[in-house]
C-alpha atoms as a PDB file:
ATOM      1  CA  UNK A   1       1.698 -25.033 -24.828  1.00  0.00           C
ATOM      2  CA  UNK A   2      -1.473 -23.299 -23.366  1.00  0.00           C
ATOM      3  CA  UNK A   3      -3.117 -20.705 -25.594  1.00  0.00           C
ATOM      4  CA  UNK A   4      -2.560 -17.087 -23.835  1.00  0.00           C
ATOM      5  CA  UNK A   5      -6.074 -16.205 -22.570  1.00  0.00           C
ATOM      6  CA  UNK A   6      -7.171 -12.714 -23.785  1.00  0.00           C
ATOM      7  CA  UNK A   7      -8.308 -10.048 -21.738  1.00  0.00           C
ATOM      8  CA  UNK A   8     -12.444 -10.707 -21.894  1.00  0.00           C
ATOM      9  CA  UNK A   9     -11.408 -14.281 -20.734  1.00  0.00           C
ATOM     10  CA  UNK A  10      -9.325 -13.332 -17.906  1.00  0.00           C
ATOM     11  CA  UNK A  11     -11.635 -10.908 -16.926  1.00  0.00           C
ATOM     12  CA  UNK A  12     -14.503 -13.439 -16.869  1.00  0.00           C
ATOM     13  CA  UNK A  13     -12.527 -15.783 -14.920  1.00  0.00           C
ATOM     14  CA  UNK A  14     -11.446 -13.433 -12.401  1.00  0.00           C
ATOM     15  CA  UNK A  15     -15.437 -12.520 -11.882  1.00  0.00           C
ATOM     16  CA  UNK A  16     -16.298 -16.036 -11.561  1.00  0.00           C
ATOM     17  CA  UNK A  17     -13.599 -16.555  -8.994  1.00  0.00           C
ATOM     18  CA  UNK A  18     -14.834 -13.482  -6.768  1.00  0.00           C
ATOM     19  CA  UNK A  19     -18.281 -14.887  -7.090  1.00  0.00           C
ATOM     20  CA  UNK A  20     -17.111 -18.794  -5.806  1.00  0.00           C
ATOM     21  CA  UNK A  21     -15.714 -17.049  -2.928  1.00  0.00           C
ATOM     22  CA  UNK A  22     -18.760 -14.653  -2.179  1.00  0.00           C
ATOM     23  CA  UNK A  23     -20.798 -18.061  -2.549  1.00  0.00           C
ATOM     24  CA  UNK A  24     -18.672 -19.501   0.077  1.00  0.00           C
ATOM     25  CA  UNK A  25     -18.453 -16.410   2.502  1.00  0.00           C
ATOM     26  CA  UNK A  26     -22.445 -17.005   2.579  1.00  0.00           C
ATOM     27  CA  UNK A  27     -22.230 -20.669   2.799  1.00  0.00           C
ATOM     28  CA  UNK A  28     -20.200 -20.386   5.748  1.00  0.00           C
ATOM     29  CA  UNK A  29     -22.334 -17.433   7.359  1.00  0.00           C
ATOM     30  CA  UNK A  30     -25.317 -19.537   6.990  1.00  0.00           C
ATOM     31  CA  UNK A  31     -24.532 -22.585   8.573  1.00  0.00           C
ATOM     32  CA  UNK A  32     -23.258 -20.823  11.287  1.00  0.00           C
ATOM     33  CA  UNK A  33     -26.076 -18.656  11.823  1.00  0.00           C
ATOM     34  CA  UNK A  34     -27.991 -21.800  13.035  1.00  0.00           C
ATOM     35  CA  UNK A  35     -26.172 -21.832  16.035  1.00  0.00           C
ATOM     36  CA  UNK A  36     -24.684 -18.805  16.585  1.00  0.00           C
ATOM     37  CA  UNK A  37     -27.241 -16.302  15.544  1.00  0.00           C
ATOM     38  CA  UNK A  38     -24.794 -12.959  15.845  1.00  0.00           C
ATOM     39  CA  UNK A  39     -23.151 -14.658  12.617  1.00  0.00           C
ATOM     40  CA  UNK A  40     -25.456 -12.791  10.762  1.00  0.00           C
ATOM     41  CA  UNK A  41     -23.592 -10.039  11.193  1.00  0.00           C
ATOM     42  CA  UNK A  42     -20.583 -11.286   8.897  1.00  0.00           C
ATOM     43  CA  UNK A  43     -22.814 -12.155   6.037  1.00  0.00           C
ATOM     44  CA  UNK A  44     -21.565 -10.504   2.840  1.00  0.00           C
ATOM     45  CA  UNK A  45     -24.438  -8.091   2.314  1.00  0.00           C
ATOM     46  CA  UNK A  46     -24.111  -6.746   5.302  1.00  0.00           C
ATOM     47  CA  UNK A  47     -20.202  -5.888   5.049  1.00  0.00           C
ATOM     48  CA  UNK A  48     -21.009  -4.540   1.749  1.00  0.00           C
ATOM     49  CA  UNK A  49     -23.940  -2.153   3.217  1.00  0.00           C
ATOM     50  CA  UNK A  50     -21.811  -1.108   6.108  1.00  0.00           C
ATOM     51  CA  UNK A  51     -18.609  -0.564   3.781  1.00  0.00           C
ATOM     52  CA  UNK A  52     -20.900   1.652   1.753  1.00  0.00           C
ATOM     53  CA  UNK A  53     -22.214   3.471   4.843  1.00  0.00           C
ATOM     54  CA  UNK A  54     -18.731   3.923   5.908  1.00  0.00           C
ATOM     55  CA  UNK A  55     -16.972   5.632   3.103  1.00  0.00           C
ATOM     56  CA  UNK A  56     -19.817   8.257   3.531  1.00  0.00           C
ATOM     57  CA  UNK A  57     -18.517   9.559   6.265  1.00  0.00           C
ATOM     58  CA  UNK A  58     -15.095  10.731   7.508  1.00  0.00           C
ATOM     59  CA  UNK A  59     -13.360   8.994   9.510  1.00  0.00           C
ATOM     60  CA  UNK A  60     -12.902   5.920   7.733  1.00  0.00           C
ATOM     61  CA  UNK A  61     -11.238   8.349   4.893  1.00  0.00           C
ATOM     62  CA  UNK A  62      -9.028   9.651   7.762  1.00  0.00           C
ATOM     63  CA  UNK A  63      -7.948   5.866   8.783  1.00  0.00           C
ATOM     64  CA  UNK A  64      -7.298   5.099   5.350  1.00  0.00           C
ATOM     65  CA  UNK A  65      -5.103   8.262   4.717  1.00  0.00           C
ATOM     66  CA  UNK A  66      -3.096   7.615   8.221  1.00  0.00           C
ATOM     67  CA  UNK A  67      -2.411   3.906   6.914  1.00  0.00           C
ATOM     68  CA  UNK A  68      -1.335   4.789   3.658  1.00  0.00           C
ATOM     69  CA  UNK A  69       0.989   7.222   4.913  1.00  0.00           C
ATOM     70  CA  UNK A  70       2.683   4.722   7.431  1.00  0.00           C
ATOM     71  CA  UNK A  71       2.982   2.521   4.287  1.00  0.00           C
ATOM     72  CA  UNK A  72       4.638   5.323   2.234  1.00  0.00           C
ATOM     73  CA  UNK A  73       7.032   6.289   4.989  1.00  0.00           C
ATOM     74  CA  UNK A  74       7.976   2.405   5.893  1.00  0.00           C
ATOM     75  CA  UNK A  75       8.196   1.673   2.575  1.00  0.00           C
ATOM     76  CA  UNK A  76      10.551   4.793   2.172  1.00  0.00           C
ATOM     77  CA  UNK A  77      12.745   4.208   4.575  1.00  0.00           C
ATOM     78  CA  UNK A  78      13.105   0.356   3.821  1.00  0.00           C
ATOM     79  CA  UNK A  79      14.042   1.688   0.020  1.00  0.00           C
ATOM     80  CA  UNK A  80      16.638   4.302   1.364  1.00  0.00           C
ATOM     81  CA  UNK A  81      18.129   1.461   3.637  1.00  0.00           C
ATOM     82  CA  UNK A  82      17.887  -1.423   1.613  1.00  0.00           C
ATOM     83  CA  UNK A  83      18.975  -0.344  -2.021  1.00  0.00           C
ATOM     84  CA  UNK A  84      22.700   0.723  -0.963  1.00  0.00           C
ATOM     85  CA  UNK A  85      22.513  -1.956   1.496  1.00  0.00           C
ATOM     86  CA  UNK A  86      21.606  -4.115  -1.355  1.00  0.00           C
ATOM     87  CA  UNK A  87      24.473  -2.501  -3.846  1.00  0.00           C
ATOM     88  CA  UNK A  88      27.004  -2.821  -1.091  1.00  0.00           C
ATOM     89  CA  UNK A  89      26.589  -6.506  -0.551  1.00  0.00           C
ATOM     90  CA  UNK A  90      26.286  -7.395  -4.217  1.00  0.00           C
ATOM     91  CA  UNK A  91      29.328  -5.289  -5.122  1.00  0.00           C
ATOM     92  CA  UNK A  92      31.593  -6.831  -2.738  1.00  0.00           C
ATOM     93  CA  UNK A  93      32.267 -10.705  -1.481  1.00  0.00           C
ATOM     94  CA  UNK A  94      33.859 -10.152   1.368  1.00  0.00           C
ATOM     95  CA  UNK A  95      30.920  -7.921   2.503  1.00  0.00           C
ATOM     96  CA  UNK A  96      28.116 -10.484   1.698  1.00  0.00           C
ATOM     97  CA  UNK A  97      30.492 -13.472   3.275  1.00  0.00           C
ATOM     98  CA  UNK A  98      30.195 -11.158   6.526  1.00  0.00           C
ATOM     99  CA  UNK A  99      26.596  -9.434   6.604  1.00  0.00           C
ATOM    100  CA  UNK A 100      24.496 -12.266   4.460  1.00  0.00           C
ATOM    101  CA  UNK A 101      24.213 -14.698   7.243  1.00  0.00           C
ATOM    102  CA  UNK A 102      23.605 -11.841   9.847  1.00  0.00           C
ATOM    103  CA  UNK A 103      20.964 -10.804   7.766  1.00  0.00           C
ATOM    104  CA  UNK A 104      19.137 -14.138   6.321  1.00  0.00           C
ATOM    105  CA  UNK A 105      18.652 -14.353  10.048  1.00  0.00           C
ATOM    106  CA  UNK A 106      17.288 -11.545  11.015  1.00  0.00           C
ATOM    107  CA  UNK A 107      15.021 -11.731   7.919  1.00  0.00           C
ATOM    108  CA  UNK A 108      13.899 -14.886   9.507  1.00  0.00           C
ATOM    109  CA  UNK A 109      12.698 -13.364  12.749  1.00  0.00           C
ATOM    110  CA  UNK A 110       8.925 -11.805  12.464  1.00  0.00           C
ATOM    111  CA  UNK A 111       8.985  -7.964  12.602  1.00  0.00           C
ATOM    112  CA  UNK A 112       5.821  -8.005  15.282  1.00  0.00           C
ATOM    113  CA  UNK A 113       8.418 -10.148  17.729  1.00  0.00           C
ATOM    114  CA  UNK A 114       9.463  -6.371  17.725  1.00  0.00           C
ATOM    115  CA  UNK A 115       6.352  -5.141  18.789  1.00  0.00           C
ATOM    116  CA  UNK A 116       6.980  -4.726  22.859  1.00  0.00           C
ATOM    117  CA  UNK A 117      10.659  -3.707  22.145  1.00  0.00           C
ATOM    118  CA  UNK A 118       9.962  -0.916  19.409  1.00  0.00           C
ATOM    119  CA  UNK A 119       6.947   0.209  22.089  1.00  0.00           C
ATOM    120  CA  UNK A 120       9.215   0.593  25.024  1.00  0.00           C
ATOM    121  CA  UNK A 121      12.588   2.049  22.552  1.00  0.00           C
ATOM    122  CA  UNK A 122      10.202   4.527  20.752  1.00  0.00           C
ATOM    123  CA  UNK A 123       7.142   5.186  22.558  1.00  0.00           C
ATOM    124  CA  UNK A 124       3.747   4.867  21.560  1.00  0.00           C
ATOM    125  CA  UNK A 125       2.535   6.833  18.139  1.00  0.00           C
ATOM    126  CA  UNK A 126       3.823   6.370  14.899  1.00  0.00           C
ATOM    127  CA  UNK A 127       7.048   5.864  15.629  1.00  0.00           C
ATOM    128  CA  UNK A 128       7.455   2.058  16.435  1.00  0.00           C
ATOM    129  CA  UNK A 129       4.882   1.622  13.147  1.00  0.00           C
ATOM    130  CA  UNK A 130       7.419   3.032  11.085  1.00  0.00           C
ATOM    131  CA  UNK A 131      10.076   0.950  12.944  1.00  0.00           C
ATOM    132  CA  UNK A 132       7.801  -2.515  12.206  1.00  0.00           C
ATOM    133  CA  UNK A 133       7.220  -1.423   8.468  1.00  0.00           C
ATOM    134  CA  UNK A 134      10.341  -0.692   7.497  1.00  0.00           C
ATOM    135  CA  UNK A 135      12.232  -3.698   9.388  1.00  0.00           C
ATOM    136  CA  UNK A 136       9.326  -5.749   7.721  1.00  0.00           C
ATOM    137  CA  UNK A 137       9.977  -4.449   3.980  1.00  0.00           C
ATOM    138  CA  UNK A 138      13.793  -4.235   3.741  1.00  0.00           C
ATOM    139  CA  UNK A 139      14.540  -7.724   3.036  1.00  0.00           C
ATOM    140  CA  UNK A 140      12.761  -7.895  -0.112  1.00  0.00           C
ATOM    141  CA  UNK A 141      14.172  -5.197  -1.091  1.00  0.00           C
ATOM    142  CA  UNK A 142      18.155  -5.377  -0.192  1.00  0.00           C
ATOM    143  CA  UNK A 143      17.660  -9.126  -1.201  1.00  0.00           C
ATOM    144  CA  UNK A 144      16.389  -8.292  -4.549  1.00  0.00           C
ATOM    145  CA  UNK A 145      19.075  -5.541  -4.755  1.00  0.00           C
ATOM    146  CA  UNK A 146      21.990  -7.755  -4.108  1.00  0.00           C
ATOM    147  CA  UNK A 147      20.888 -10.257  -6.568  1.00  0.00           C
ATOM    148  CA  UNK A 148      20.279  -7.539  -9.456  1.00  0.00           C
ATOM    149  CA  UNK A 149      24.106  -5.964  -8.992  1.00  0.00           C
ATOM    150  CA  UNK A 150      25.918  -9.731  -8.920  1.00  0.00           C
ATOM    151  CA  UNK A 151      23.993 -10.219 -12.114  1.00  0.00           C
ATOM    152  CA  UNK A 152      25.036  -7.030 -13.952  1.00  0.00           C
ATOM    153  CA  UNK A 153      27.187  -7.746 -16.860  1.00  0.00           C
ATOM    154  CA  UNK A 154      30.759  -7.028 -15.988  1.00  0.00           C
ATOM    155  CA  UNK A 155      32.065  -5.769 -19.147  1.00  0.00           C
ATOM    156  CA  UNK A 156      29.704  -2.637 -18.316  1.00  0.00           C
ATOM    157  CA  UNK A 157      31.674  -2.066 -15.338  1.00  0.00           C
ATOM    158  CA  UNK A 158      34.803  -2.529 -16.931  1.00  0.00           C
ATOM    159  CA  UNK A 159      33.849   0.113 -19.560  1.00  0.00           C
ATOM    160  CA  UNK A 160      32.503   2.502 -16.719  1.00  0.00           C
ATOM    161  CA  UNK A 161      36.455   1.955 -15.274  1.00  0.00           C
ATOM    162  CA  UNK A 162      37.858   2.447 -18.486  1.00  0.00           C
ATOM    163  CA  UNK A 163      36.192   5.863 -18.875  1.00  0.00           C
ATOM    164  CA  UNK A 164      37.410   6.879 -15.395  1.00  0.00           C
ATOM    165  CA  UNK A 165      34.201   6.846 -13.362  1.00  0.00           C
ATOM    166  CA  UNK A 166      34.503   7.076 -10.019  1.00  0.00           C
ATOM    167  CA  UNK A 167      33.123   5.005  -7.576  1.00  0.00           C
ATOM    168  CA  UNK A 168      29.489   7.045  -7.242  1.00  0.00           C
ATOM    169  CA  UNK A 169      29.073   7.828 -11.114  1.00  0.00           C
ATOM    170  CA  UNK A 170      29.186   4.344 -11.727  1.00  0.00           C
ATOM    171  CA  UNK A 171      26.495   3.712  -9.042  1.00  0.00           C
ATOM    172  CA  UNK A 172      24.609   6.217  -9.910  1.00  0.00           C
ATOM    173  CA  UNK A 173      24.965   5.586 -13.955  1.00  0.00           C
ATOM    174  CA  UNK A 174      25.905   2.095 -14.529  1.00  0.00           C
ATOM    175  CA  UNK A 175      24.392  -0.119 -11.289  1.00  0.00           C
ATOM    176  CA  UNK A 176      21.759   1.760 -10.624  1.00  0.00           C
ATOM    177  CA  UNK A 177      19.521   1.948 -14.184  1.00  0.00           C
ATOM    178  CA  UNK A 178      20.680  -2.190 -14.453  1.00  0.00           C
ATOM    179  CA  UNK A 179      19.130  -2.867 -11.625  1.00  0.00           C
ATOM    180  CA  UNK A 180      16.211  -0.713 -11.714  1.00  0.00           C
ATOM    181  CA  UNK A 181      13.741  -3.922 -12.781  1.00  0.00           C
ATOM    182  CA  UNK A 182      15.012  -6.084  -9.653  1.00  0.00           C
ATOM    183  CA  UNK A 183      14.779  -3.383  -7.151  1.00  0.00           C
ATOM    184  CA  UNK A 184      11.014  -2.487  -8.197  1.00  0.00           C
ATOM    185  CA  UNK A 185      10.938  -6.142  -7.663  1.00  0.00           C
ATOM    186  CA  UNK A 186      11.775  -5.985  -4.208  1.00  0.00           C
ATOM    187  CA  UNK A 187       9.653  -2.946  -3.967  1.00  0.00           C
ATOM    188  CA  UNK A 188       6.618  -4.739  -5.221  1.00  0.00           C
ATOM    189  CA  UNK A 189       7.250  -8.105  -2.731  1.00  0.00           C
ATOM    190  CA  UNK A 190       7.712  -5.230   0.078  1.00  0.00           C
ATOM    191  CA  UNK A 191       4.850  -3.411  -0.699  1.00  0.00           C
ATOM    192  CA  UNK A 192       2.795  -7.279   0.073  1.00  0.00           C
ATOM    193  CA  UNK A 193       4.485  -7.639   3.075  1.00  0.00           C
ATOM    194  CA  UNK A 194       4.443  -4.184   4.606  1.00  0.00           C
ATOM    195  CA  UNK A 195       0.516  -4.342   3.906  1.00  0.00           C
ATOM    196  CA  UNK A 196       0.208  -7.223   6.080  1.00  0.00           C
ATOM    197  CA  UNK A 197       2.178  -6.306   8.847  1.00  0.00           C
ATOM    198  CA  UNK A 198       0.830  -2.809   9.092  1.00  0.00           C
ATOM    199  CA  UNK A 199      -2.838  -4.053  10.707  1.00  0.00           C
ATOM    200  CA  UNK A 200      -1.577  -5.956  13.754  1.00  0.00           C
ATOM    201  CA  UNK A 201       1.074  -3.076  13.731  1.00  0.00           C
ATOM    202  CA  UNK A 202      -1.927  -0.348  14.124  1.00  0.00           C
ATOM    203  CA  UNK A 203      -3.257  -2.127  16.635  1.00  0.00           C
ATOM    204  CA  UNK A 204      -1.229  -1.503  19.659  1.00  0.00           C
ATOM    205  CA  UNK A 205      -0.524   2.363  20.537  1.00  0.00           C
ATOM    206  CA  UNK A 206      -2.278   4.467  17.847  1.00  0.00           C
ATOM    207  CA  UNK A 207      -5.567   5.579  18.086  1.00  0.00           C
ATOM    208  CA  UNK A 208      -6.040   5.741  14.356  1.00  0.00           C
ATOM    209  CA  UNK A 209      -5.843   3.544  11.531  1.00  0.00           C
ATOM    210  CA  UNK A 210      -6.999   0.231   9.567  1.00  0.00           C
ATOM    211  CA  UNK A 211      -5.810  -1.522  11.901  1.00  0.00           C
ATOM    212  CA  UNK A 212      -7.257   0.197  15.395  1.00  0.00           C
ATOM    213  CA  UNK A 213     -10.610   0.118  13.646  1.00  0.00           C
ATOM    214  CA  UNK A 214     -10.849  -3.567  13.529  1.00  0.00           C
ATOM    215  CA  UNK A 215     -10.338  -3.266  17.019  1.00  0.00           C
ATOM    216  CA  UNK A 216     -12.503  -0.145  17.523  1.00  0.00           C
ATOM    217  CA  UNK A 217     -15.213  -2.073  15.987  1.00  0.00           C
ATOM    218  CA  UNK A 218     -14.753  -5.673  17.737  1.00  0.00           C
ATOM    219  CA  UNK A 219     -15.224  -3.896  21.008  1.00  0.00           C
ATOM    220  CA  UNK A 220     -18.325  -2.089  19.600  1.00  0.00           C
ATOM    221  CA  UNK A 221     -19.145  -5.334  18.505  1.00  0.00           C
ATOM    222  CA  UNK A 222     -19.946  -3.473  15.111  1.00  0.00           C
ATOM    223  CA  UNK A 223     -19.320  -6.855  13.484  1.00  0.00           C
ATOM    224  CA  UNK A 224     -20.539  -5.824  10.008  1.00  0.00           C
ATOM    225  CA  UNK A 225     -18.336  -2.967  10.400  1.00  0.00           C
ATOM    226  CA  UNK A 226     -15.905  -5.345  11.405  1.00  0.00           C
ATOM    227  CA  UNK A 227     -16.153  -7.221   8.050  1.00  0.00           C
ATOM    228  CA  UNK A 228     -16.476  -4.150   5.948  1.00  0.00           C
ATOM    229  CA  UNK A 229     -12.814  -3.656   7.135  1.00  0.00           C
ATOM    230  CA  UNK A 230     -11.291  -6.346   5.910  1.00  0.00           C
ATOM    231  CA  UNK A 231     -12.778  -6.303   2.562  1.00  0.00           C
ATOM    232  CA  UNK A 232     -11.355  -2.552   2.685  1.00  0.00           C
ATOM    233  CA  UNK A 233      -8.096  -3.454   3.213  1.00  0.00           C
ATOM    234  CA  UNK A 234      -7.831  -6.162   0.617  1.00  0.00           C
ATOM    235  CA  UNK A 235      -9.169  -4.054  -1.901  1.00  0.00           C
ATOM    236  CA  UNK A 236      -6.685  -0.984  -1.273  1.00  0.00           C
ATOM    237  CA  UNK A 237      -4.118  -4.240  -0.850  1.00  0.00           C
ATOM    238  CA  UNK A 238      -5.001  -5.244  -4.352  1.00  0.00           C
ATOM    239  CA  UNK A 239      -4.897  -1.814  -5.416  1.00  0.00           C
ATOM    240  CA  UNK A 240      -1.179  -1.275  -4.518  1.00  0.00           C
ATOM    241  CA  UNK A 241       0.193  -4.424  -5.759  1.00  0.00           C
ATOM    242  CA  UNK A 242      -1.454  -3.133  -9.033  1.00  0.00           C
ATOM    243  CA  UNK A 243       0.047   0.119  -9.061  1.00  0.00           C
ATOM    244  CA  UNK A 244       3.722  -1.691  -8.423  1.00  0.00           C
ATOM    245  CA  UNK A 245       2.733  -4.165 -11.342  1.00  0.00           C
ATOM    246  CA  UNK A 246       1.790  -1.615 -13.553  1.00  0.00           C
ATOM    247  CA  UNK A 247       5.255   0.539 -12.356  1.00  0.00           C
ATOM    248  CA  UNK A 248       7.190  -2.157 -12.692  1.00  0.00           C
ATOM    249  CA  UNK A 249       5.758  -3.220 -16.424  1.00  0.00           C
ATOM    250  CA  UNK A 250       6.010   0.427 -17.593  1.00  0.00           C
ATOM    251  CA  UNK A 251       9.411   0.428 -16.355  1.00  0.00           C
ATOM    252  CA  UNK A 252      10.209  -2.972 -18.534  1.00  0.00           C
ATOM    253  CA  UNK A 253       8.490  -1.450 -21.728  1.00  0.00           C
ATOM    254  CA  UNK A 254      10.114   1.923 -21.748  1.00  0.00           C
ATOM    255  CA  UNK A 255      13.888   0.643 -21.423  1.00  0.00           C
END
């Protein structure tokens, strides 16, 4: 068996990986540049100058903040659907043999197919964002749910019986904390997804947002810009997968 590698090691790795890709990124800039000289524009120094120059000023802060909160508020209402959701179908048979199917298939179905339908349902705004987030991050999550209940040991629920529980104290005190690790789980595998539905999401009827600046800056043809924006959102991507790592590790060393 492989020796564990320690944290120096890991960390070197990790910097050596960044730097392959970085070495690539200009690879690829330069022999494009030959022919198409606007290439230039995508080099990695120059999406690392104009993703300095942008979060000087303000309204990249103000597209980050708006994306976030969509994230927080899909995620959010993907957790309050999918966890009882989740509890429901892994508590009973008879419900999973009737809503499983329904739902592997409708997990199965891209949430930006919704796009035009969520747009002409709820308007343009935030609304249909919310919609697209939310229908994007409840599988995970109900999924992960249902698997954590139909795993609980049943002599807990016996003894939860035997003590005359009802129905929500033993949700609330027996299913819920024995479950806790699969649902951040889901949360963590939603949090991924969400992230990656949430730019093609901003970009069609908000006027704010990750996503609409990519666009913003295509037609300004602000290709550095451009750039900058993507290596923006994979960093604040990487940054929340961390955070639900780190919850979900705390969580695992405190029980």
């Amino acid at each position: 068996m492989a020796k564990p590698l320690n944290r120096p090691a890991r960390a070197a790795l990790a910097l050596a990986g960044f730097g392959a890709a970085l070495a690539l990124w200009q690879l690829g800039v330069t022999s494009l540049e030959q022919e198409t000289p606007i290439a230039a524009s995508f080099a990695p120094l120059e999406a690392f100058r104009a993703l300095f120059q942008l979060l000087q000023g303000d309204y990249i802060w103000r597209d980050i903040g708006l994306s976030l909160r969509r994230v927080a508020y899909g995620l959010a209402a993907a957790v309050a659907i999918g966890v009882p959701l989740g509890v429901l179908v892994g508590s009973s048979r008879r419900v999973a043999a009737a809503l499983m199917p329904l739902f592997q298939l409708l997990r199965m179905v891209s949430p930006l197919s919704w796009m035009p339908l969520a747009v002409m349902t709820l308007g343009v705004g935030d609304a249909p964002v919310y919609f697209l987030l939310a229908f994007a991050a409840v599988w995970p999550i109900l999924l992960n749910t249902a698997t954590g209940v139909a795993r609980l040991d049943p002599n807990w629920l016996l003894l939860a019986r035997s003590l005359s529980a009802t129905p929500t104290e033993t949700v609330l005190r027996v299913v819920l904390p024995g479950i806790t690790a699969d649902i951040l789980t889901g949360v963590r595998l939603a949090i991924g997804i969400i992230w990656i539905v949430l730019v093609p999401a901003e970009m069609l009827g908000v006027s704010a947002g990750l996503g609409y600046f990519i666009l913003d800056a295509r037609d300004r043809l602000a290709y550095n810009e451009l750039m900058a924006a993507i290596v923006l959102i994979g960093l604040l991507g990487f940054a929340l997968d961390w955070l639900a790592r780190w919850a979900h590790a705390r969580w695992l060393h405190t029980r």
